[in-house]
C-alpha atoms as a PDB file:
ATOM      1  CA  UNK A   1      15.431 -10.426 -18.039  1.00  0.00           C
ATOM      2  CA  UNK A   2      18.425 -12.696 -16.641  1.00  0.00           C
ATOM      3  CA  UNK A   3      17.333 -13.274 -13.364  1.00  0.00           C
ATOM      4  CA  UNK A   4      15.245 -11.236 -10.454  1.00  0.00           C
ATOM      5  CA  UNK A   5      16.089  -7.940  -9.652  1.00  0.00           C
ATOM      6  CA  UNK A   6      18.232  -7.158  -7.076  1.00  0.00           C
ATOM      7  CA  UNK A   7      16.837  -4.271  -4.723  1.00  0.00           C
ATOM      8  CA  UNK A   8      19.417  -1.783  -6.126  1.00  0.00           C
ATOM      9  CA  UNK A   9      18.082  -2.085  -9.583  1.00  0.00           C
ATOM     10  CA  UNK A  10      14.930  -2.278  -8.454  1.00  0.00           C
ATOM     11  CA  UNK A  11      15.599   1.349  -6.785  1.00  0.00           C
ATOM     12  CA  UNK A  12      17.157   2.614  -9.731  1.00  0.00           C
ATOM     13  CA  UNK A  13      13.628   1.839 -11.636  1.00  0.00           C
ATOM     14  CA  UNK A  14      11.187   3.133  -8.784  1.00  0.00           C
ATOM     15  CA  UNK A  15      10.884   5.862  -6.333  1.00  0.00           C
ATOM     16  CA  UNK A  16       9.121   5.581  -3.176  1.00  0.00           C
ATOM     17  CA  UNK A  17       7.959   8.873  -1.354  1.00  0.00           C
ATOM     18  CA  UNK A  18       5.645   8.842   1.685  1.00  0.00           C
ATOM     19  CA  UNK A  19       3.473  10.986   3.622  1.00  0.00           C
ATOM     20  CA  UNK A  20       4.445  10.771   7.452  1.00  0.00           C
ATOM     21  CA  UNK A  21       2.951  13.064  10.072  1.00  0.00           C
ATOM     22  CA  UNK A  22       3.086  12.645  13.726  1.00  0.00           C
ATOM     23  CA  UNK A  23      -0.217  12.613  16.903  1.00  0.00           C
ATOM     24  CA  UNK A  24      -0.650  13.237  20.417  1.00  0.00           C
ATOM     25  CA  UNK A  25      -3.818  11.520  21.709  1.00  0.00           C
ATOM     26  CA  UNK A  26      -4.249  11.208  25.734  1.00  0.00           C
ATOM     27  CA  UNK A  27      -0.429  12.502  26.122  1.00  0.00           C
ATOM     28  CA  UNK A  28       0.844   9.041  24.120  1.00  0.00           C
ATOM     29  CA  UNK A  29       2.638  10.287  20.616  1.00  0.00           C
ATOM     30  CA  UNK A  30       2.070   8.438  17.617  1.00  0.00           C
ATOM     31  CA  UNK A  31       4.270   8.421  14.660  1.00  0.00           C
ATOM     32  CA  UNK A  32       2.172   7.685  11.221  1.00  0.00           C
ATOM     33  CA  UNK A  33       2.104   7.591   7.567  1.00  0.00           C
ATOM     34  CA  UNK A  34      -1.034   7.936   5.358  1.00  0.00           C
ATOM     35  CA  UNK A  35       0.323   8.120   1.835  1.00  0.00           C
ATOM     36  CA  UNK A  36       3.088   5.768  -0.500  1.00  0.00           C
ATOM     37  CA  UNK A  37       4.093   6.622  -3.637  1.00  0.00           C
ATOM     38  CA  UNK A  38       6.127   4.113  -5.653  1.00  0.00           C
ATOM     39  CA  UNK A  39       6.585   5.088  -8.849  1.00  0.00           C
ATOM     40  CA  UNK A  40       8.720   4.785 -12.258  1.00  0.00           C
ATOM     41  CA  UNK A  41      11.083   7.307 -12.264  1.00  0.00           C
ATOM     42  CA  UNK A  42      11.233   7.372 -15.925  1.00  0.00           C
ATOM     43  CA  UNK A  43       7.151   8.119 -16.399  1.00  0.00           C
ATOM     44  CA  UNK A  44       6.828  10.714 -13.471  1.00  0.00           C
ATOM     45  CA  UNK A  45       8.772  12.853 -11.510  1.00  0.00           C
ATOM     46  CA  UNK A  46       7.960  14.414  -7.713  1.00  0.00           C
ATOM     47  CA  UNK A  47       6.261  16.096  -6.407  1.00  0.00           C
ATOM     48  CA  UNK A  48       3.734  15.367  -9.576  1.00  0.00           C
ATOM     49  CA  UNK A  49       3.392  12.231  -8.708  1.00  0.00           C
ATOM     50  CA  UNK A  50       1.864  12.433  -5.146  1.00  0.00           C
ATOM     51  CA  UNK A  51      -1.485  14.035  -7.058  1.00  0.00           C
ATOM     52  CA  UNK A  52      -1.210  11.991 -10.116  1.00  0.00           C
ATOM     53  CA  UNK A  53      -4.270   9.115 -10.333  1.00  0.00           C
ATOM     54  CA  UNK A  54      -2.073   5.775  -9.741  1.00  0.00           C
ATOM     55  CA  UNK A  55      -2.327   2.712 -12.023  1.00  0.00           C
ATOM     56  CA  UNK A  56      -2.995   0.300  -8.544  1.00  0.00           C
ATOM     57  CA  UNK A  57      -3.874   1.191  -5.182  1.00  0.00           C
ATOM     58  CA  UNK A  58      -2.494  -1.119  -2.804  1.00  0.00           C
ATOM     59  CA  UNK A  59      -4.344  -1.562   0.194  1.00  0.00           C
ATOM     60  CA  UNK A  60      -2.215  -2.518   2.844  1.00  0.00           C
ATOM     61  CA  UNK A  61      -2.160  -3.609   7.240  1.00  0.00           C
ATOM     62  CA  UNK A  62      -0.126  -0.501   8.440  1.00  0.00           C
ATOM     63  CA  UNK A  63       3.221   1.212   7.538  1.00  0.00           C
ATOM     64  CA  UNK A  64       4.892  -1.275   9.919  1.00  0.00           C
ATOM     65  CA  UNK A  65       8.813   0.263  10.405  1.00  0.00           C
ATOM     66  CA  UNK A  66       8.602   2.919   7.759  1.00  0.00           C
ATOM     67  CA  UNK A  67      10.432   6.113   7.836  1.00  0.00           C
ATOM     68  CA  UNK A  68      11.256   8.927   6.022  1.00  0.00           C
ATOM     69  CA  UNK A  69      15.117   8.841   4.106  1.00  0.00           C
ATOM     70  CA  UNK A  70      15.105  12.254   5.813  1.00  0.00           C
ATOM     71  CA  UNK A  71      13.242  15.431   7.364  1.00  0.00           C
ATOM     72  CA  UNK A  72       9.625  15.289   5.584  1.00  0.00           C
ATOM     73  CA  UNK A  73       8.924  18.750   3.961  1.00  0.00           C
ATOM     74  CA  UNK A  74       6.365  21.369   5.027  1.00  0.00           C
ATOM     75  CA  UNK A  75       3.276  18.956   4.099  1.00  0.00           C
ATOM     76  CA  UNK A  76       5.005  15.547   5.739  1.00  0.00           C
ATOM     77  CA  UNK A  77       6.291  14.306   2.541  1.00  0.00           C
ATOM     78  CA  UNK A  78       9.611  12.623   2.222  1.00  0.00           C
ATOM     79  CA  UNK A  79      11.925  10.206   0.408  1.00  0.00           C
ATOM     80  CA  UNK A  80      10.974   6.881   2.165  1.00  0.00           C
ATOM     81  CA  UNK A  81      13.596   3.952   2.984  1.00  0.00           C
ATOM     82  CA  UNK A  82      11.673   0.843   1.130  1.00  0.00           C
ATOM     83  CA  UNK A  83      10.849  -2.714   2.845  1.00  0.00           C
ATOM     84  CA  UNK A  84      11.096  -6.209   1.330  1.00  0.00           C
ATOM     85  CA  UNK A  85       7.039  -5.532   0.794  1.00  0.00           C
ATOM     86  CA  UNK A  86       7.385  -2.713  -1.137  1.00  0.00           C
ATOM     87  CA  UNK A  87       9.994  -4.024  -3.629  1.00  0.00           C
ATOM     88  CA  UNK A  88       7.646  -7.449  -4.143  1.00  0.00           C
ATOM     89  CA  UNK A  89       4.816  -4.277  -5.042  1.00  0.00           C
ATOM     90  CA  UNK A  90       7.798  -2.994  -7.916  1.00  0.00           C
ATOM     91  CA  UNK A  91       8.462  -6.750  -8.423  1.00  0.00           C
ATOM     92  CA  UNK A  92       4.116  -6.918  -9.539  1.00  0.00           C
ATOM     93  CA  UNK A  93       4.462  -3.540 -11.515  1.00  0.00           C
ATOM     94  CA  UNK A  94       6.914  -5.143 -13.996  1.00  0.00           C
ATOM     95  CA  UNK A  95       5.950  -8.564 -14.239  1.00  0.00           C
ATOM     96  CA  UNK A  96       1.985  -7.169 -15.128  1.00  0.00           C
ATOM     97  CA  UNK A  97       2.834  -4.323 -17.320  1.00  0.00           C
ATOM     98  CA  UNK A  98       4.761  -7.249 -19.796  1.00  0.00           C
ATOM     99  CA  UNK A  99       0.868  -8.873 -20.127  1.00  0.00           C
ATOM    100  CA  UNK A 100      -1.211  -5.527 -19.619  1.00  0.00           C
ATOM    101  CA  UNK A 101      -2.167  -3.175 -22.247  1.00  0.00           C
ATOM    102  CA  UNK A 102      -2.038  -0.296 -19.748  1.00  0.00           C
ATOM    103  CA  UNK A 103       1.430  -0.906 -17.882  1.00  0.00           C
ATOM    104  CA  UNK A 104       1.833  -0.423 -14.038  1.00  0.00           C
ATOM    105  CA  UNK A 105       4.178   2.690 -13.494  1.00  0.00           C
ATOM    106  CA  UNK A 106       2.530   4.193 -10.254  1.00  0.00           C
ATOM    107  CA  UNK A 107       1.305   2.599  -7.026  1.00  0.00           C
ATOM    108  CA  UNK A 108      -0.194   4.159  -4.104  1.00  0.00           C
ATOM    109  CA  UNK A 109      -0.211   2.617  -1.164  1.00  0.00           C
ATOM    110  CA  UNK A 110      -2.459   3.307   1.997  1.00  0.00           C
ATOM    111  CA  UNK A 111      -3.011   0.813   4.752  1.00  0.00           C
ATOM    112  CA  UNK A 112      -6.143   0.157   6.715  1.00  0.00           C
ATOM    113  CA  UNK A 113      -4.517   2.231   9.881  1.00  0.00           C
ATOM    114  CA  UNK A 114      -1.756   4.549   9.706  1.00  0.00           C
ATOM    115  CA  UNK A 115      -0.120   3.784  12.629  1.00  0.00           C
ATOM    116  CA  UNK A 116       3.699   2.940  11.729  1.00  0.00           C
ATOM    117  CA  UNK A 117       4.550   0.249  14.537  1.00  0.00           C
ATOM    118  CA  UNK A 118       5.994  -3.366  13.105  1.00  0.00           C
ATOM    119  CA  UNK A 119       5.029  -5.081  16.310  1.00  0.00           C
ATOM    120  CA  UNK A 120       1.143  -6.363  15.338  1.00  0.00           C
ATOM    121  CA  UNK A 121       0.801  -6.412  18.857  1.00  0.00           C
ATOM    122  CA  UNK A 122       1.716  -2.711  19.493  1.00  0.00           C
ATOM    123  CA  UNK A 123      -0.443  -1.861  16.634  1.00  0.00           C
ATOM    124  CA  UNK A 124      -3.560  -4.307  17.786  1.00  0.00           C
ATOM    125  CA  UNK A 125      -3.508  -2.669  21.143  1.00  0.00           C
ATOM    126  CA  UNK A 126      -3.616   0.401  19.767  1.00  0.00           C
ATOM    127  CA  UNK A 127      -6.875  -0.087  17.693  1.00  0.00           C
ATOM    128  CA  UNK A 128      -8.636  -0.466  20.461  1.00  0.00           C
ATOM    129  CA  UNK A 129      -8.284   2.687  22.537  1.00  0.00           C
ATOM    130  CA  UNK A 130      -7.675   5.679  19.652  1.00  0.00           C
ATOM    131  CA  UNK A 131     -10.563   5.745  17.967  1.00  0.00           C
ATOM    132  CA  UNK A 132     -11.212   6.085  14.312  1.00  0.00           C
ATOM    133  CA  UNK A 133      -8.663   8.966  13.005  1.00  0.00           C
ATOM    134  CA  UNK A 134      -5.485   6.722  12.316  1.00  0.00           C
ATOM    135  CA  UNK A 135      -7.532   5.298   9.614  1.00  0.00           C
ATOM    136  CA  UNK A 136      -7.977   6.587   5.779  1.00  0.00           C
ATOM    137  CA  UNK A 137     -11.106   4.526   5.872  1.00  0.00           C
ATOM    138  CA  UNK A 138     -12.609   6.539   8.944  1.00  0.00           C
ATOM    139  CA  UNK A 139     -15.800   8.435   7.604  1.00  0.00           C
ATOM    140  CA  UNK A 140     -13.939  11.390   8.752  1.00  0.00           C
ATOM    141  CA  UNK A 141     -11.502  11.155   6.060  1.00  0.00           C
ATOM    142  CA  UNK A 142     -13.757   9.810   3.270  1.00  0.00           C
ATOM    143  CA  UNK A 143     -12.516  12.968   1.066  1.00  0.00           C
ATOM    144  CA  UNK A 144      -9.001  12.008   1.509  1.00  0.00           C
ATOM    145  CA  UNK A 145      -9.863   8.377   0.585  1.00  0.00           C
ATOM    146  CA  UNK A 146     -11.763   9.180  -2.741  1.00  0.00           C
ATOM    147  CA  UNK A 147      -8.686  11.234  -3.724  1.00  0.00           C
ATOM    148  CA  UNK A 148      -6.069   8.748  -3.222  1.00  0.00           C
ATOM    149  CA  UNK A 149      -8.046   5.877  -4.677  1.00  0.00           C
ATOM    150  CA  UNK A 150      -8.690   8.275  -7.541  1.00  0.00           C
ATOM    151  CA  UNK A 151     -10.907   7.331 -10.492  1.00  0.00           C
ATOM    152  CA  UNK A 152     -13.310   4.281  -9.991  1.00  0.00           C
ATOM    153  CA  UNK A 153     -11.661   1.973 -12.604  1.00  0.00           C
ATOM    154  CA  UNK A 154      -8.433   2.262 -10.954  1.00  0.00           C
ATOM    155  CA  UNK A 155      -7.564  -1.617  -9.453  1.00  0.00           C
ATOM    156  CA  UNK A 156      -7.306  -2.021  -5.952  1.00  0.00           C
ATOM    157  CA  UNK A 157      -5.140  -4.554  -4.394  1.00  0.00           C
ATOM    158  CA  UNK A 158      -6.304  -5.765  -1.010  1.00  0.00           C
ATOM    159  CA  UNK A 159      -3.558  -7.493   0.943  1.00  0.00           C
ATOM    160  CA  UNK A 160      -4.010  -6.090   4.671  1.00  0.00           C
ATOM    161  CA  UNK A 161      -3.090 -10.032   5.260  1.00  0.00           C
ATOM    162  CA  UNK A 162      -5.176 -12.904   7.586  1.00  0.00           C
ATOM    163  CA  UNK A 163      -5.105 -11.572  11.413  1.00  0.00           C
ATOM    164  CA  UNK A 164      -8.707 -11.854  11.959  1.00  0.00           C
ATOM    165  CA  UNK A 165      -8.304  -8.973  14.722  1.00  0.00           C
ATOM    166  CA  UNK A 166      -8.491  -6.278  11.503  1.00  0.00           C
ATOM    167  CA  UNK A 167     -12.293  -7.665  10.012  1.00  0.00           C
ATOM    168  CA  UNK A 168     -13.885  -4.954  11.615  1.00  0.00           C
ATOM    169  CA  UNK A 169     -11.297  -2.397   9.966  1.00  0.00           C
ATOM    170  CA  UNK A 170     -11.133  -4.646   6.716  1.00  0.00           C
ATOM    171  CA  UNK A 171     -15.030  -4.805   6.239  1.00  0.00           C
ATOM    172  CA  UNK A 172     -14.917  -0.974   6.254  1.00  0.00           C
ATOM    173  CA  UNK A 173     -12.581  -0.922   3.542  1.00  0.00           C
ATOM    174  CA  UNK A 174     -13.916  -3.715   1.457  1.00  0.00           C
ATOM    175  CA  UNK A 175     -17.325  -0.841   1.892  1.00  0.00           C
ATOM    176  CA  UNK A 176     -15.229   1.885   1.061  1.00  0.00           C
ATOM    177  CA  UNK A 177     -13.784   0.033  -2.009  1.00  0.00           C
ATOM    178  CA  UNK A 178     -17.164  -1.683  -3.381  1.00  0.00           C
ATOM    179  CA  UNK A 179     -17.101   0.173  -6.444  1.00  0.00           C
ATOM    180  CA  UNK A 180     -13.077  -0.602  -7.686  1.00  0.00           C
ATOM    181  CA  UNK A 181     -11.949  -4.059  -9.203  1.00  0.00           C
ATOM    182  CA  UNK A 182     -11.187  -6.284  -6.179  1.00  0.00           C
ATOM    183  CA  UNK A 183      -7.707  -7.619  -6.584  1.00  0.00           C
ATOM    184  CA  UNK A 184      -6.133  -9.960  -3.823  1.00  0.00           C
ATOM    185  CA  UNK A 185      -5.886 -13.147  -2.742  1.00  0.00           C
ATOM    186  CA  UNK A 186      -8.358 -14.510  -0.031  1.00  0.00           C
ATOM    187  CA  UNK A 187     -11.031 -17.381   0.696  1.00  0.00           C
ATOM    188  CA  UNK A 188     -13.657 -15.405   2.849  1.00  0.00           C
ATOM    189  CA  UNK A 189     -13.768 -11.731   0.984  1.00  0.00           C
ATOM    190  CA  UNK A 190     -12.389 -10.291   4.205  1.00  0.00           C
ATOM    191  CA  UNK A 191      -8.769 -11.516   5.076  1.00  0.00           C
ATOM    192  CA  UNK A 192      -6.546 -10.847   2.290  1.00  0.00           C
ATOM    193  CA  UNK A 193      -2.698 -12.726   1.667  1.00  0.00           C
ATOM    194  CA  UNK A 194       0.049 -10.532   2.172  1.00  0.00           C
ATOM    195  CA  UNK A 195       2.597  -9.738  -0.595  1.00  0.00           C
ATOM    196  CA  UNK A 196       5.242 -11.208   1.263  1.00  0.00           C
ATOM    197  CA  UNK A 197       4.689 -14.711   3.196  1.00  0.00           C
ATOM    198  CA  UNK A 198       7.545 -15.669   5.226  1.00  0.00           C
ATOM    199  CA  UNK A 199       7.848 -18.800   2.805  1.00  0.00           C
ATOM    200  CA  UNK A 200      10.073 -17.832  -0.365  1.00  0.00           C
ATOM    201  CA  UNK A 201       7.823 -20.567  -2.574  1.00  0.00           C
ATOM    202  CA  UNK A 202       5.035 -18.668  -1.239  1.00  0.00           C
ATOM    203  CA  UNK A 203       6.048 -15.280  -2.356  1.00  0.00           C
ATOM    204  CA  UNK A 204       6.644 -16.303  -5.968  1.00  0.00           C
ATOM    205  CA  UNK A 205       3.147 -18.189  -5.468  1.00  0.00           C
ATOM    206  CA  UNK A 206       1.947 -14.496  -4.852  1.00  0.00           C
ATOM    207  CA  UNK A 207       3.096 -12.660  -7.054  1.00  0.00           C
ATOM    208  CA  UNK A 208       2.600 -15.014  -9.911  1.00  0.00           C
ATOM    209  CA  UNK A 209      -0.802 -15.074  -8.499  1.00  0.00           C
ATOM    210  CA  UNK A 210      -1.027 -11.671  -8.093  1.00  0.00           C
ATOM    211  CA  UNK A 211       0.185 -10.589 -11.741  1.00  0.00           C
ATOM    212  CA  UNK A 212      -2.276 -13.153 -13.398  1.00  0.00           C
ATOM    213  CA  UNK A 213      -5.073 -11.174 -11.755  1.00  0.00           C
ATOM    214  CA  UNK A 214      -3.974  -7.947 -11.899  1.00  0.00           C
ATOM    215  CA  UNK A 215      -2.979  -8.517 -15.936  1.00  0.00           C
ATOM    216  CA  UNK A 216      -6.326  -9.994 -16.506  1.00  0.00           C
ATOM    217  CA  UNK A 217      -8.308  -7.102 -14.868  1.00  0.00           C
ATOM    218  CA  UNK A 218      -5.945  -4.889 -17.469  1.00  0.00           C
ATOM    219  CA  UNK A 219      -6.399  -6.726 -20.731  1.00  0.00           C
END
């Protein structure tokens, strides 16, 4: 490879559908998204690859600005208009699958809340009057869960980042996800590093990071 790929090849290499559906709790409407699929458009095609088992689960804070490329179909799901994050995730798929024996064609990603707000503030505020359903890791929606994180020796990465207002959300996850390979980078087990520091030597820190681990749990 010559250099790093730009975000148009990276686009003409992956997909990225989502799952968006919308709420009314209390008279306030929320606007969410439970589901990401990024995936190589040369191993699977859509819809198959919204019920295929992914090769990582990605375990993220919340959708943040998503939104659909345009009107989601009958079941909410829709072309999705990437972020920076997402193409640092397709970024992680290549650089692992050079040093796994299984490569990384598929990610799923779900986020410890749904709610799609890229104000933290907005989404912290939030947390704290709605109750459980935003959240895939709500006992509520433990059926959901086990079929998105599919098969038990799928990897999970855990980078729902360091905002110690998520650890009670983030130790029901890290319950949830007891039984999968625990990827990520953290110090405490609970607060994770996000893909995408605002530092640029810190995002090649993470993702060089991030491959070692991920090609070591697929060796």
């Amino acid at each position: 490879m010559s250099g790093p790929l730009t975000a148009r090849q990276l686009l003409q290499r992956f997909a990225v559908h989502g799952r968006f559906y919308e709420r009314q709790v209390d008279g306030v409407g929320y606007r969410l998204r439970s589901h990401l699929e990024i995936f190589d458009r040369g191993a699977l095609a859509w819809p198959a690859a919204r019920a295929a088992p992914a090769d990582l689960v990605a375990v993220m804070m919340n959708p943040g600005g998503s939104r659909p490329l345009h009107e989601p179909d009958a079941d909410g799901w829709a072309e999705a208009v990437p972020d920076r994050t997402q193409y640092q995730l397709m970024k992680l798929a290549l650089a692992a699958s050079a040093a796994r024996a299984r490569p990384i064609r598929h990610i799923r990603v779900i986020n410890l809340s749904d709610l799609r707000t890229p104000k933290s503030a907005e989404l912290f505020a939030a947390l704290g009057c709605i109750g459980g359903w935003h959240s895939l890791f709500d006992d509520a929606r433990a059926a959901e869960l086990r079929q998105a994180l599919g098969p038990v020796h799928t990897p999970v990465l855990r980078a729902w980042g360091m905002s110690r207002q998520l650890n009670g959300l983030a130790a029901r996850a890290n319950r949830a996800l007891a039984a999968h390979a625990a990827l990520g980078l953290t110090e405490d087990g609970l607060a994770y590093r996000h893909p995408l520091p605002q530092r640029a030597d810190l995002q090649r820190a993470w993702l060089e990071q991030a491959t070692s681990q991920l090609s070591a749990a697929g060796a």
